[in-house]
C-alpha atoms as a PDB file:
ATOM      1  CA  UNK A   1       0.000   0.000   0.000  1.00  0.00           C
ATOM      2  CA  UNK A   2       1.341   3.585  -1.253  1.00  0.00           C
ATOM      3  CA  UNK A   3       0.592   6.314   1.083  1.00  0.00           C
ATOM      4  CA  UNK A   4       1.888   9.408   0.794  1.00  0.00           C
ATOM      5  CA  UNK A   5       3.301  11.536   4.041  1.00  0.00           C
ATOM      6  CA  UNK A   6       0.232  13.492   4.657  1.00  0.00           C
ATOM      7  CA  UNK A   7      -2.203  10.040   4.487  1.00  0.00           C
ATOM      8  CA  UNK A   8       0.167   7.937   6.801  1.00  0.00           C
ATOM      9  CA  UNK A   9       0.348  10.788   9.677  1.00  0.00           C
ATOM     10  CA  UNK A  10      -3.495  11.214   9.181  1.00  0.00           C
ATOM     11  CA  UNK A  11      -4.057   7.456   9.701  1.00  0.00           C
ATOM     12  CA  UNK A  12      -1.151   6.829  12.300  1.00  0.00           C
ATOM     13  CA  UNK A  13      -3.307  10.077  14.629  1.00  0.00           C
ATOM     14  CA  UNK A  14      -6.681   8.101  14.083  1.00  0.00           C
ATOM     15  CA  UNK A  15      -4.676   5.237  16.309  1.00  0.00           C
ATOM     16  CA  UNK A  16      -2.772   7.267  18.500  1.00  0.00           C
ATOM     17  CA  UNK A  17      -6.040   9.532  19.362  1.00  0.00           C
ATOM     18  CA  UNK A  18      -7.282   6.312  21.011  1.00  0.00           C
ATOM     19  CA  UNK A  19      -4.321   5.548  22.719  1.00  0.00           C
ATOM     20  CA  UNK A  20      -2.903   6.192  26.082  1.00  0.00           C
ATOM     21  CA  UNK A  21       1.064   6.317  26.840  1.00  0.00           C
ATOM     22  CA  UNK A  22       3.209   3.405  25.912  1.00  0.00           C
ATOM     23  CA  UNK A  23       2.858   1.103  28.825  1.00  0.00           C
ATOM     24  CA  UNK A  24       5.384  -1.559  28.312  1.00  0.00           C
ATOM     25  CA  UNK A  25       8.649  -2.315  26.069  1.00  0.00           C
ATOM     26  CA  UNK A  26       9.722  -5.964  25.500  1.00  0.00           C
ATOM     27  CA  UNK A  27      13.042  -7.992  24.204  1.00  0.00           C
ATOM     28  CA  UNK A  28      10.830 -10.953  22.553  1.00  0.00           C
ATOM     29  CA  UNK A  29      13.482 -12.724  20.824  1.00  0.00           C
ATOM     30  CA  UNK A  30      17.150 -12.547  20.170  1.00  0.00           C
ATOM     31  CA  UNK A  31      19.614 -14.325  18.450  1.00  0.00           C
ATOM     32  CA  UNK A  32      23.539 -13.441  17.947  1.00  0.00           C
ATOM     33  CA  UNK A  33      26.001 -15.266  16.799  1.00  0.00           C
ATOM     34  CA  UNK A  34      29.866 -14.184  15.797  1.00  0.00           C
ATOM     35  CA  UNK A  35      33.312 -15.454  14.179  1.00  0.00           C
ATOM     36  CA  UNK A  36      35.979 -17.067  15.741  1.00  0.00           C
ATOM     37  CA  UNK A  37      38.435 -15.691  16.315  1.00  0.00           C
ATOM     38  CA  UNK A  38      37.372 -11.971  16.493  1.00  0.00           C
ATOM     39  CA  UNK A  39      38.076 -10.389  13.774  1.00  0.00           C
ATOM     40  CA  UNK A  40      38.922  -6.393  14.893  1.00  0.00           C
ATOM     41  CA  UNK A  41      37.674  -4.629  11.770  1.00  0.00           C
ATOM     42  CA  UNK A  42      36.999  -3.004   9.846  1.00  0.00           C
ATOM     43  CA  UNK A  43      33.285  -3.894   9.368  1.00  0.00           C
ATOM     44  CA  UNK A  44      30.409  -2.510   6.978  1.00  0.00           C
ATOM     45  CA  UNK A  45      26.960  -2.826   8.835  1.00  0.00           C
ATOM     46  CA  UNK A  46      23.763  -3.491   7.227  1.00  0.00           C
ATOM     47  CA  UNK A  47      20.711  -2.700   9.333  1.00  0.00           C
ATOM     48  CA  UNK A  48      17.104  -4.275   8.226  1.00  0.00           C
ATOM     49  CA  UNK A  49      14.132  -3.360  10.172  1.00  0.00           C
ATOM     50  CA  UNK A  50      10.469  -4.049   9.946  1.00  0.00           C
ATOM     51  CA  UNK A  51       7.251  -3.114  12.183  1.00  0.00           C
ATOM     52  CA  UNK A  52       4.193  -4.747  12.195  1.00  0.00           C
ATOM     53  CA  UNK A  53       1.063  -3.885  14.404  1.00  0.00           C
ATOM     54  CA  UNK A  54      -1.705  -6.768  14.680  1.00  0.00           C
ATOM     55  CA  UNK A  55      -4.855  -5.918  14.469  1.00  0.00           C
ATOM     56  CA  UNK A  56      -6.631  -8.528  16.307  1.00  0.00           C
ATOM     57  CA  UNK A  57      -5.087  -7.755  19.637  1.00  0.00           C
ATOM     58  CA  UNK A  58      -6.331  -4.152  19.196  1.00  0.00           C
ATOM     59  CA  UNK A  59      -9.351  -4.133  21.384  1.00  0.00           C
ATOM     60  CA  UNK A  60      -7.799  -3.579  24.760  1.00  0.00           C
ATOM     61  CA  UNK A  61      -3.965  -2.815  24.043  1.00  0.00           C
ATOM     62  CA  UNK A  62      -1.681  -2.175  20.575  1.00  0.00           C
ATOM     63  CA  UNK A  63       1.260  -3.610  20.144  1.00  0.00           C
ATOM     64  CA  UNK A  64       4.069  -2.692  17.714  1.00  0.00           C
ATOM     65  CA  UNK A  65       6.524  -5.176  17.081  1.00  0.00           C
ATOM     66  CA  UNK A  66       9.791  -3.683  15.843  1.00  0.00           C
ATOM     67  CA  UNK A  67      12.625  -6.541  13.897  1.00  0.00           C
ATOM     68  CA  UNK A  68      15.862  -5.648  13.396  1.00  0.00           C
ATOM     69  CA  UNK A  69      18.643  -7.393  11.733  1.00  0.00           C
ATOM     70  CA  UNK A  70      22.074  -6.313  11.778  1.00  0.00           C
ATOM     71  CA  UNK A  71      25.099  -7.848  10.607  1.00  0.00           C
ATOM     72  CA  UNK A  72      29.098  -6.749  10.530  1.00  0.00           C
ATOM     73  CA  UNK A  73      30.765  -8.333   7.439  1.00  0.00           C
ATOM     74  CA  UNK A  74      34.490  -7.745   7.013  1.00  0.00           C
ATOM     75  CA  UNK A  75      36.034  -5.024   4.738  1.00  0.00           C
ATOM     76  CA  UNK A  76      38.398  -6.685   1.960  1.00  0.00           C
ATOM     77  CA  UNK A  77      40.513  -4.728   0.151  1.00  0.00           C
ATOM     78  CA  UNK A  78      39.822  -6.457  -2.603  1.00  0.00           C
ATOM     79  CA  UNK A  79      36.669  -6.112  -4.883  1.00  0.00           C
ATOM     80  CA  UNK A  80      34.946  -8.918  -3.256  1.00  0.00           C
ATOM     81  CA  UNK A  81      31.349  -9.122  -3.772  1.00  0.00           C
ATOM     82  CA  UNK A  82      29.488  -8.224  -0.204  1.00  0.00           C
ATOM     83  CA  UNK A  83      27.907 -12.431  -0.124  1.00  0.00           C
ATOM     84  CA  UNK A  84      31.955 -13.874   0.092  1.00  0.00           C
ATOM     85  CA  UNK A  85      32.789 -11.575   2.614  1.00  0.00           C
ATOM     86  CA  UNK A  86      32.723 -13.303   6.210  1.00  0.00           C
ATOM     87  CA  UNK A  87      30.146 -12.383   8.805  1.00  0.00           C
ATOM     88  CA  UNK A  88      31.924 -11.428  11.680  1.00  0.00           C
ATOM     89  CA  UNK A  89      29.171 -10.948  13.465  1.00  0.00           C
ATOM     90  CA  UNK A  90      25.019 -10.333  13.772  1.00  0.00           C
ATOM     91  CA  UNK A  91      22.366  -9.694  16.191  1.00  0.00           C
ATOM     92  CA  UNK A  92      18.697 -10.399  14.807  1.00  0.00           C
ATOM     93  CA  UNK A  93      16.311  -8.952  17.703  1.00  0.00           C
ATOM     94  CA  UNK A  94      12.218  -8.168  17.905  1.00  0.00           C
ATOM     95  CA  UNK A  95      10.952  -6.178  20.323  1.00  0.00           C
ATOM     96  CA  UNK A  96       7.275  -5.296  21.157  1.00  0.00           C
ATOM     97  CA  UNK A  97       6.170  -1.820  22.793  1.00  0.00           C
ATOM     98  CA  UNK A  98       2.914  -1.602  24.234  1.00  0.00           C
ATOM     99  CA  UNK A  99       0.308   1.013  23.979  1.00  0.00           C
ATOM    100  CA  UNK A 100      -3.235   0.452  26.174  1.00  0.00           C
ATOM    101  CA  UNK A 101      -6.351   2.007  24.797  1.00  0.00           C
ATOM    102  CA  UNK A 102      -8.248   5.041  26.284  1.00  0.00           C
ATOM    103  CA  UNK A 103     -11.308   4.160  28.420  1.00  0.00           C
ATOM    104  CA  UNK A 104     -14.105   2.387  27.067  1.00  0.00           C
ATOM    105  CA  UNK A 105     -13.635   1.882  23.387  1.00  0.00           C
ATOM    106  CA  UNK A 106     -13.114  -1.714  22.461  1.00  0.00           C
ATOM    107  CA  UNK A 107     -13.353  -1.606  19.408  1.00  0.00           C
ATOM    108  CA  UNK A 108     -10.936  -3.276  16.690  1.00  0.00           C
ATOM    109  CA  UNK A 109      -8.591  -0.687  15.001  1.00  0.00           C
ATOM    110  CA  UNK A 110      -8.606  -0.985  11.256  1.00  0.00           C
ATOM    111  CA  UNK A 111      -5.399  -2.560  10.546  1.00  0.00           C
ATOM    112  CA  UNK A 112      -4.440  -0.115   7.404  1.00  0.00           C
ATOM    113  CA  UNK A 113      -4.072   2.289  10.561  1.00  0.00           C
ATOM    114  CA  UNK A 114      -2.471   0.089  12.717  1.00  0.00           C
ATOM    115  CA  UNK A 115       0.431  -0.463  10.258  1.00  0.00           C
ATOM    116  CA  UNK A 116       1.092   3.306   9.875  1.00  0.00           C
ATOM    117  CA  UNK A 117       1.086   3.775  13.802  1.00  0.00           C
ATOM    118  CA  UNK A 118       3.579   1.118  13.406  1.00  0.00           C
ATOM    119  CA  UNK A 119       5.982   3.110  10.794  1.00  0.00           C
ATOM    120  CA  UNK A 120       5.315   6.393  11.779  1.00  0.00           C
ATOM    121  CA  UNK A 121       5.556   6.149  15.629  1.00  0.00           C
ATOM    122  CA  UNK A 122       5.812   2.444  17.168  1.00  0.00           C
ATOM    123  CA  UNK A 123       9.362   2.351  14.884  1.00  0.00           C
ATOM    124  CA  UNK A 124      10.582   5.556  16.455  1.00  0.00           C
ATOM    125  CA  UNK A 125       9.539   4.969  19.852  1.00  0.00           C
ATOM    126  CA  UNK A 126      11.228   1.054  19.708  1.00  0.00           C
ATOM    127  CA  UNK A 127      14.646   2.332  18.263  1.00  0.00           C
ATOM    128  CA  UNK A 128      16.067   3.339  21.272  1.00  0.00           C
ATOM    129  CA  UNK A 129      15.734   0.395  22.703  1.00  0.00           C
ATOM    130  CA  UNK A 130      17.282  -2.124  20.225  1.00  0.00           C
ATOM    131  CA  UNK A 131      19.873   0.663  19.498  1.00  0.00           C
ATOM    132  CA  UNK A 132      21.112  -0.329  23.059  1.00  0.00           C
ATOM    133  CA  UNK A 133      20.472  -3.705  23.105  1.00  0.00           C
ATOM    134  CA  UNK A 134      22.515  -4.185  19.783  1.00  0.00           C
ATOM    135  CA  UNK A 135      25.605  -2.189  21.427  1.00  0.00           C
ATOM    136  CA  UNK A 136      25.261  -4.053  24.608  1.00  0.00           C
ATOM    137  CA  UNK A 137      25.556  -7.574  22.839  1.00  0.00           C
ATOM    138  CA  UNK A 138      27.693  -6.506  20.148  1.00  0.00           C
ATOM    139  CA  UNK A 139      30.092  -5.426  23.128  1.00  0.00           C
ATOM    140  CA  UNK A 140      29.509  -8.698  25.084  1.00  0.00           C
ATOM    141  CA  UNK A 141      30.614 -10.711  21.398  1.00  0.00           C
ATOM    142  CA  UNK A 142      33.816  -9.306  22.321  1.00  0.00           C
ATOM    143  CA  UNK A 143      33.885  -6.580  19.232  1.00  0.00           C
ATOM    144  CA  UNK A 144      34.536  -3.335  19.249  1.00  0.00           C
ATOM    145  CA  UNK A 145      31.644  -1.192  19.820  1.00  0.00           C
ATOM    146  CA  UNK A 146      28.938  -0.709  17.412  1.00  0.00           C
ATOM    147  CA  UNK A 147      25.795   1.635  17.780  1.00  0.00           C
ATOM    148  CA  UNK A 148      23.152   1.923  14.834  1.00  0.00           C
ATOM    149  CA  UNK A 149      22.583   5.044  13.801  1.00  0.00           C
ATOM    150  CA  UNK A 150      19.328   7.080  14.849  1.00  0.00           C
ATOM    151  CA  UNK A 151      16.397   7.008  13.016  1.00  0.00           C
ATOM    152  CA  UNK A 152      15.174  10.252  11.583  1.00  0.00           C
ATOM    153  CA  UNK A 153      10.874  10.459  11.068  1.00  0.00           C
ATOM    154  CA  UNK A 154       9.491  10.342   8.054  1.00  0.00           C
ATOM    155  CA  UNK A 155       6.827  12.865   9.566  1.00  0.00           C
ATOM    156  CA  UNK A 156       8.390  15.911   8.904  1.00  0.00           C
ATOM    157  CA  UNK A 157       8.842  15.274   5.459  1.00  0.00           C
ATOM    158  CA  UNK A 158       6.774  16.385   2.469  1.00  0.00           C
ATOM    159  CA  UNK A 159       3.235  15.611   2.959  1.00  0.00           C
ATOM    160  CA  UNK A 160       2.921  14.510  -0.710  1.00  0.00           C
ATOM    161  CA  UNK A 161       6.205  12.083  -0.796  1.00  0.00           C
ATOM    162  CA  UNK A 162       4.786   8.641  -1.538  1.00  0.00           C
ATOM    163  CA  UNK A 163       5.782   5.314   1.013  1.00  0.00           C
ATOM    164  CA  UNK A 164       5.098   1.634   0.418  1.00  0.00           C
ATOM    165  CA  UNK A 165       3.823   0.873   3.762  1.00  0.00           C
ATOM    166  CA  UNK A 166       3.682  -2.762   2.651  1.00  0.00           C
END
C-alpha cells in the first residue's frame, strides 16, 4: 500500500487519538552469533528493520513489534562481492512496545491504521531500545563497539512524498 506523508500521519493520529502512553517495552526474541576468532575490523553494517502492528489484539492494548537485523561483514581490500565476505558478526532482535487504549472503546482498530502507527511512531519509539540492546551484545561478542545510527521520522517530510507501507 502507497501512502503518501500526509495520508500515513493522518491514519497513524486516528490510532494514536485512542491511545494512552506506551505502557510496556519488550526484548521478545534474540539471536547473535559471531566469528571465531574476532576479527577487529573493519566492518560494513547493514541494518534491516520491519514493524508490524496486529490488528486482532487491538481491542484492549496495541502492540508494535519492531525486527531488526544487523550484521558486521568484514572489509576486503579487494573487490569482493558483499555475499563472500565473512560475517563477523550479527544480532537479529524483535521487540514489542505496548500502547493500552483510552477508556471504554473496544473496538478493533482498522489494521491499514495500525500499520502506519507502526511506521510512523511504534518504529521511532522502539529504536532506542534495540539501538542499546545491539551495542550491549555486540560489546559482550567481544567486538569493538557498534551503535546503529538514529532514526530520523518520516513525519516531517513532504506531505505529498509517496511510502510503500507494505
Amino acid at each position: 500500500m502507497k501512502l503518501t506523508v500526509a495520508e500515513l500521519r493522518s491514519r497513524a493520529s486516528a490510532v494514536l487519538d485512542q491511545l494512552q502512553d506506551m505502557t510496556d517495552v519488550r526484548l521478545v526474541s534474540m539471536s547473535c552469533e559471531a566469528e571465531q576468532p574476532i576479527d577487529f575490523g573493519p566492518f560494513e553494517v547493514s541494518t534491516a528493520l520491519s514493524v508490524r502492528s496486529p490488528a486482532e489484539d487491538s481491542a484492549r492494548e496495541v502492540y508494535v513489534f519492531s525486527k531488526y537485523v544487523v550484521q558486521a561483514r568484514s572489509v576486503q581490500d579487494d573487490d569482493s562481492i558483499e555475499e563472500a565476505r565473512p560475517v563477523a558478526w550479527r544480532v537479529e532482535l524483535e521487540m514489542v512496545g505496548t500502547w493500552g487504549r483510552r477508556g471504554g472503546n473496544s473496538a478493533l482498530l482498522d489494521s491499514a491504521d495500525l500499520t502506519c502507527f507502526a511506521v510512523l511512531v511504534g518504529a521511532m519509539a522502539l529504536h532506542p531500545y534495540a539501538r542499546e540492546t545491539v551495542q550491549s551484545t555486540v560489546g559482550r561478542l567481544g567486538f569493538p563497539p557498534f551503535t546503529m545510527d538514529i532514526l530520523h521520522s518520516i513525519d516531517g517530510g513532504s506531505g505529498e512524498v509517496e511510502i510503500d507501507v507494505d
